[in-house]
C-alpha atoms as a PDB file:
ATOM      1  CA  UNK A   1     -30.910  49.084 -75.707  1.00  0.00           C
ATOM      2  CA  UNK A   2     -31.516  46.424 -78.363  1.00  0.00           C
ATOM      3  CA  UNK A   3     -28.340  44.191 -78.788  1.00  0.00           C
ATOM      4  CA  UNK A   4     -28.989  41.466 -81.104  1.00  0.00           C
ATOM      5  CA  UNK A   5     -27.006  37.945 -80.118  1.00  0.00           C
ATOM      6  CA  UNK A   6     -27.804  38.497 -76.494  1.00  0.00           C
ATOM      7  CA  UNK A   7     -30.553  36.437 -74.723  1.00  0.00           C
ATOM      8  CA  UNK A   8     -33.301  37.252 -72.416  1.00  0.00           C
ATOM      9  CA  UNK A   9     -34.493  40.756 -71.645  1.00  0.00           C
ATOM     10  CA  UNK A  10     -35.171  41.306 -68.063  1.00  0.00           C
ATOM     11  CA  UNK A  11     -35.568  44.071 -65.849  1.00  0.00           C
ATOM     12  CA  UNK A  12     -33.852  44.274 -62.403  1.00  0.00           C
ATOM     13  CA  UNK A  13     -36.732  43.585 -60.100  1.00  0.00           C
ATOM     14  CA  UNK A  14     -36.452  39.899 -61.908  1.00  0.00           C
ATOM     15  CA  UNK A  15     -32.811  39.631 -61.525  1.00  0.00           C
ATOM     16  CA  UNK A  16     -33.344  40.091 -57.668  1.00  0.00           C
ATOM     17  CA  UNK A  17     -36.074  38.167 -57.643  1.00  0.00           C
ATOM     18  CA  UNK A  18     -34.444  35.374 -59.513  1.00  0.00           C
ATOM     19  CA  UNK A  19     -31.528  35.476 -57.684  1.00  0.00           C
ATOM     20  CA  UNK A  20     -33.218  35.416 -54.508  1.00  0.00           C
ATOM     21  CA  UNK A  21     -34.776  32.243 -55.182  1.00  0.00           C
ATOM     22  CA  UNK A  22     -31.617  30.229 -56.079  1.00  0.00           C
ATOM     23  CA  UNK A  23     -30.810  30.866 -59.341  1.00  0.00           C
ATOM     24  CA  UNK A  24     -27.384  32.188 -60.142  1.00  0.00           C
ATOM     25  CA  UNK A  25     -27.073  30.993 -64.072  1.00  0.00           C
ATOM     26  CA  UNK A  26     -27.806  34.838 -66.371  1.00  0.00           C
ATOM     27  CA  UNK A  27     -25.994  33.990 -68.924  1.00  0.00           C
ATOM     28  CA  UNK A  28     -26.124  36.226 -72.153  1.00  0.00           C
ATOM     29  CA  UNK A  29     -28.955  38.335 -70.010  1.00  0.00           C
ATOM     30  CA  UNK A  30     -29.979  42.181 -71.162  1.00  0.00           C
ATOM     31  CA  UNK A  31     -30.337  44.302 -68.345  1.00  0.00           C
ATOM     32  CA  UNK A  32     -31.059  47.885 -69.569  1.00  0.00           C
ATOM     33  CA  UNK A  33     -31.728  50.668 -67.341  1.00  0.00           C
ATOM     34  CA  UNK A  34     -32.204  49.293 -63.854  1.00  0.00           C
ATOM     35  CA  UNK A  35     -31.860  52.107 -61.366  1.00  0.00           C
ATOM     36  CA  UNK A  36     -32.610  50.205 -57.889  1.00  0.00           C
ATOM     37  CA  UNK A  37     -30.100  47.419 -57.793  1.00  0.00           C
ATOM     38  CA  UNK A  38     -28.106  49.594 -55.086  1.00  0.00           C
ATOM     39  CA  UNK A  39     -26.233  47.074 -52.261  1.00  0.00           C
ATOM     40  CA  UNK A  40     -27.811  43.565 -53.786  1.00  0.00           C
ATOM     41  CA  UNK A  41     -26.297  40.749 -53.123  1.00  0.00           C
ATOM     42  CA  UNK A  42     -25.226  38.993 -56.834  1.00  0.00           C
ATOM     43  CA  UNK A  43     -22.107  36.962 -54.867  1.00  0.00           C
ATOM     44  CA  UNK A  44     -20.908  34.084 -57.872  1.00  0.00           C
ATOM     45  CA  UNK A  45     -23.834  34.846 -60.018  1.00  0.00           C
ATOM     46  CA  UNK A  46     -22.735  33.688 -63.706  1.00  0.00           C
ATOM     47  CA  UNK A  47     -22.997  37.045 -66.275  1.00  0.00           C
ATOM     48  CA  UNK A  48     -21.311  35.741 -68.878  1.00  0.00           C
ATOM     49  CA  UNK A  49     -21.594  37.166 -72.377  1.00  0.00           C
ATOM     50  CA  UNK A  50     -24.416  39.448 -70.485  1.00  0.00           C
ATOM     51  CA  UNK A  51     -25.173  43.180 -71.101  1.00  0.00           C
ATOM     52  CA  UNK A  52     -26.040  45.510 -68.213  1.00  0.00           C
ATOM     53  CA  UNK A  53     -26.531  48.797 -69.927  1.00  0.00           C
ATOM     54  CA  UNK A  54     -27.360  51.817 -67.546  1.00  0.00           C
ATOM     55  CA  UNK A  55     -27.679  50.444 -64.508  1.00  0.00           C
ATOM     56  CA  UNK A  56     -26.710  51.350 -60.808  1.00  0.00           C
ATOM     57  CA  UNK A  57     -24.573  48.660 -58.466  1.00  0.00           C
ATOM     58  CA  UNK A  58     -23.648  51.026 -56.544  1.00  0.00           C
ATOM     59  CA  UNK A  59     -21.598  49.260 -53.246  1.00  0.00           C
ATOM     60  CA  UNK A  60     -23.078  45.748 -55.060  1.00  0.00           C
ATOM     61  CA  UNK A  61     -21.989  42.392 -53.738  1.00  0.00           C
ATOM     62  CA  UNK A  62     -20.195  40.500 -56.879  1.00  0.00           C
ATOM     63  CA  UNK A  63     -17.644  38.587 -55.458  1.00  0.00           C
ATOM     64  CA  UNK A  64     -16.382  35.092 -57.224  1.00  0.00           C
ATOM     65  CA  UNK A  65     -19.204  36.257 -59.936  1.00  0.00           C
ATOM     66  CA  UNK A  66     -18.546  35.228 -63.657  1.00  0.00           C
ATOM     67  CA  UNK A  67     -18.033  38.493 -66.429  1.00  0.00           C
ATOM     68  CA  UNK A  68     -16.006  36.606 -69.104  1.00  0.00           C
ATOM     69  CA  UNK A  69     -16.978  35.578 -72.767  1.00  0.00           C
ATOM     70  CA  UNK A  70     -17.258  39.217 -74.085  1.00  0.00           C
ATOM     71  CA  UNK A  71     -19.973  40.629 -71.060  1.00  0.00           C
ATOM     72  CA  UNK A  72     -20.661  44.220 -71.188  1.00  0.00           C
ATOM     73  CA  UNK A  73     -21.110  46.931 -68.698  1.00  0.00           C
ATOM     74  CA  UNK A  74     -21.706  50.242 -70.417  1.00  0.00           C
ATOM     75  CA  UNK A  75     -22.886  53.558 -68.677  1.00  0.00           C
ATOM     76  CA  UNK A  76     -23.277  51.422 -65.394  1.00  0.00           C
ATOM     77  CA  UNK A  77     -22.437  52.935 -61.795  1.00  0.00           C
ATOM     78  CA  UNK A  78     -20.606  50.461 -59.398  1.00  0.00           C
ATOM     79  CA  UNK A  79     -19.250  52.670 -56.934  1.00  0.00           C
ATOM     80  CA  UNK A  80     -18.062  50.934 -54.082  1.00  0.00           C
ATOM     81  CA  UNK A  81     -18.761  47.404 -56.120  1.00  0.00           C
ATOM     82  CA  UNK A  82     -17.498  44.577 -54.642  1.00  0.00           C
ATOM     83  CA  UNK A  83     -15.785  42.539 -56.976  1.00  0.00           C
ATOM     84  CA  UNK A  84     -13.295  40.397 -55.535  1.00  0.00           C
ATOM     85  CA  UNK A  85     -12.256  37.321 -56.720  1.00  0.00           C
ATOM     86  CA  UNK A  86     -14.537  37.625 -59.907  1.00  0.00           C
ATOM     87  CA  UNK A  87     -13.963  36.690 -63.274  1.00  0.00           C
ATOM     88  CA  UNK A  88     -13.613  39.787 -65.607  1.00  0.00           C
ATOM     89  CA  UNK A  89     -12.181  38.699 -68.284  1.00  0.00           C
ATOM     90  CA  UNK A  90     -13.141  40.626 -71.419  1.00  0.00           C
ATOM     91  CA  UNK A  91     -15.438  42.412 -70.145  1.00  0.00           C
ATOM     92  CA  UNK A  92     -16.303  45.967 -71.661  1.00  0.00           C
ATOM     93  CA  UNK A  93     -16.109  48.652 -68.944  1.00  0.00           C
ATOM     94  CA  UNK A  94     -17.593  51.382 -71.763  1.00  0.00           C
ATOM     95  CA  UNK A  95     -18.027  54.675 -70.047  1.00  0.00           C
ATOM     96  CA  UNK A  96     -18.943  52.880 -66.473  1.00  0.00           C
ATOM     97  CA  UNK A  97     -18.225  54.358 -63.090  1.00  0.00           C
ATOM     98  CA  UNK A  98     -15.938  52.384 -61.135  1.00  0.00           C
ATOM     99  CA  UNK A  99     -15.359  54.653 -58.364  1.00  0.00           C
ATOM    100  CA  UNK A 100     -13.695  52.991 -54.657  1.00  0.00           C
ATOM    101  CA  UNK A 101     -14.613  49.742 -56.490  1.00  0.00           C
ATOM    102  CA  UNK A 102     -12.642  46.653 -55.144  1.00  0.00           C
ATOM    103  CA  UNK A 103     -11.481  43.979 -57.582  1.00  0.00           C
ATOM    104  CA  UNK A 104      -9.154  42.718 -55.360  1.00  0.00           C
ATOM    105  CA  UNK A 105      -7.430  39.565 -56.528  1.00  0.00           C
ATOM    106  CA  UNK A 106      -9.989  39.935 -59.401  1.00  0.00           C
ATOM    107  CA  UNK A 107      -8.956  38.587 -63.091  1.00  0.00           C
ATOM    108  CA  UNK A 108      -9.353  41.138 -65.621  1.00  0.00           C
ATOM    109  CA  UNK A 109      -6.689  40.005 -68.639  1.00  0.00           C
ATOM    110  CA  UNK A 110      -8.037  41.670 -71.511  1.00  0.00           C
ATOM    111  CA  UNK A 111     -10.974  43.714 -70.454  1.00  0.00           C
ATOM    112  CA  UNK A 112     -11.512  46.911 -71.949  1.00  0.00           C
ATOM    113  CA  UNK A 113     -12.422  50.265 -69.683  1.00  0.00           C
ATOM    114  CA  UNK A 114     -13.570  52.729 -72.178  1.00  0.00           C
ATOM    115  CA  UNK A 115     -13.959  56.244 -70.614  1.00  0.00           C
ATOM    116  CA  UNK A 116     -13.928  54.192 -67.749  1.00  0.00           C
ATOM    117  CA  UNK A 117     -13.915  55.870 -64.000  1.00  0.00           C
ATOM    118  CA  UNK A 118     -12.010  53.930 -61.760  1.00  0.00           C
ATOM    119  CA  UNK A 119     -10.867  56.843 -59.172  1.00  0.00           C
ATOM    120  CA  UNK A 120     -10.009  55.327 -55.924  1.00  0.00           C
ATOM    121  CA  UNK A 121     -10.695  51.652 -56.858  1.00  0.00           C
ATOM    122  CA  UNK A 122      -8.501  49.018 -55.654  1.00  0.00           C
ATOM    123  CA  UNK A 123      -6.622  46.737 -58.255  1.00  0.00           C
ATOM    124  CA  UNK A 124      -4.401  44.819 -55.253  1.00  0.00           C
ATOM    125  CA  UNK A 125      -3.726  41.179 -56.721  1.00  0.00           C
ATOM    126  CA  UNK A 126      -5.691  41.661 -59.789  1.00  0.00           C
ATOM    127  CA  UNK A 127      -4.343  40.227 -63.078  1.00  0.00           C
ATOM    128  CA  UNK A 128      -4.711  42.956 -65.501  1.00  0.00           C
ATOM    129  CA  UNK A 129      -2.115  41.660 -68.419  1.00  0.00           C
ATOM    130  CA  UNK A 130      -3.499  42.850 -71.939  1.00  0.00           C
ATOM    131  CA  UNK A 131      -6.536  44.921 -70.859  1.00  0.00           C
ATOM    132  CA  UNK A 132      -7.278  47.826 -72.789  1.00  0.00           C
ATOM    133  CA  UNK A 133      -7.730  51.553 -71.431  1.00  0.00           C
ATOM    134  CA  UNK A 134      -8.665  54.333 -73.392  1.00  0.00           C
ATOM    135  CA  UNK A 135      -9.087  57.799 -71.925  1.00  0.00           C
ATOM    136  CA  UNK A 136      -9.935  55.879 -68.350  1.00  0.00           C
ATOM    137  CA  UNK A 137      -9.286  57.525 -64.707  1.00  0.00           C
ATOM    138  CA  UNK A 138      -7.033  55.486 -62.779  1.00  0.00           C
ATOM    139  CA  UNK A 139      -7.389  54.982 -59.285  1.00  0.00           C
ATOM    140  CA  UNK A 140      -4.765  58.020 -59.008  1.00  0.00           C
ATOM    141  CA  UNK A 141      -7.116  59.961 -60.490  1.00  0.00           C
ATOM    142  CA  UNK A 142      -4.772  60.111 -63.819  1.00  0.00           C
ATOM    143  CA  UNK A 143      -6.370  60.180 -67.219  1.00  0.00           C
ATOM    144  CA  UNK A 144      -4.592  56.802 -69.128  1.00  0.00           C
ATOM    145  CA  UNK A 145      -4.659  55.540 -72.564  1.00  0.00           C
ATOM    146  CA  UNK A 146      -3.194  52.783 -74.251  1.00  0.00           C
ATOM    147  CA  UNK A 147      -3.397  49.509 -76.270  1.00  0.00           C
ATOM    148  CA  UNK A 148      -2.706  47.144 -73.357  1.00  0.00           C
ATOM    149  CA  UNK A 149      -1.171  46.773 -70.602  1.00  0.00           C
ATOM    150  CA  UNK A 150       1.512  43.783 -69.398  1.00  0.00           C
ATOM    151  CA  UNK A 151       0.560  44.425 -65.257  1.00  0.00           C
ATOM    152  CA  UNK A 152       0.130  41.054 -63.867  1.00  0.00           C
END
C-alpha cells in the first residue's frame, strides 16, 4: 500500500529485528502486509503517525506503546492484543480485528474504528471521549454507529 507522507517502508522481519536490538523509535513507519508478527513483544515502541496495513498482532505485546499523531491500523488482526496503558489517540482502527483485545486503562480520545471488530475486547479504564465508530462490533457483540462518543 503506497501512502505518500509516511516514512520508511519496512517489512516485519525488520521491525522485529530492529526492535530486538534496542530500538523502539518507528515513527511515521509503513508496514504493509506482515503476516508473522503473531505474540512479539513491541512493549512502548513509538508508532506514531505510522501505517500498519494488513498485518497480524495477533495476542501482540503493545503495552505503554505510542499510536497518536494520526497512526493507522487498517485490515490488521490484533486478537488478543495487548494494549494497555498505550497511547491511541487518533488512531484509525479501519476495518481491523480487535477481537478479546485489552486496552485497559488505554487512551483512545478521538480514534476512529471503522468497521472495526472489537467483540469481547476490554475497554476497563480507557478514555474513549470523542472517538468515532462507524458500523463497529462492540465488545457486546452489538453493531454501533455514531459521530462520537462522550465515555470517559
Amino acid at each position: 500500500m503506497e501512502n505518500p507522507g509516511y516514512g520508511e517502508e519496512i517489512t516485519g522481519e525488520e521491525l522485529l529485528r530492529r526492535y530486538e536490538k534496542g530500538e523502539r523509535d518507528f515513527r511515521g513507519i509503513q508496514l504493509d502486509k506482515s503476516k508473522s508478527l503473531t505474540r512479539v513483544n513491541l512493549q512502548g515502541a513509538d508508532f506514531r503517525n505510522a501505517c500498519l496495513y494488513m498485518a497480524n498482532f495477533g495476542a501482540a505485546d503493545f503495552r505503554n506503546a505510542n499510536f497518536s499523531e494520526g497512526c493507522i491500523l487498517y485490515s490488521s488482526d490484533f486478537t488478543g492484543a495487548d494494549f494497555r496503558g498505550a497511547n491511541l489517540q487518533g488512531t484509525e482502527f479501519g476495518d481491523a480485528i480487535l477481537n478479546a483485545a485489552n486496552f485497559s486503562g488505554a487512551d483512545l480520545p478521538n480514534a476512529s474504528f471503522d468497521c472495526a471488530d472489537a467483540e469481547a475486547a476490554n475497554f476497563t479504564g480507557a478514555t474513549l471521549e470523542g472517538a468515532i465508530l462507524h458500523n463497529t462490533i462492540m465488545p457486546d457483540g452489538s453493531i454501533v454507529s455514531n459521530n462520537s462518543t462522550n465515555e470517559k
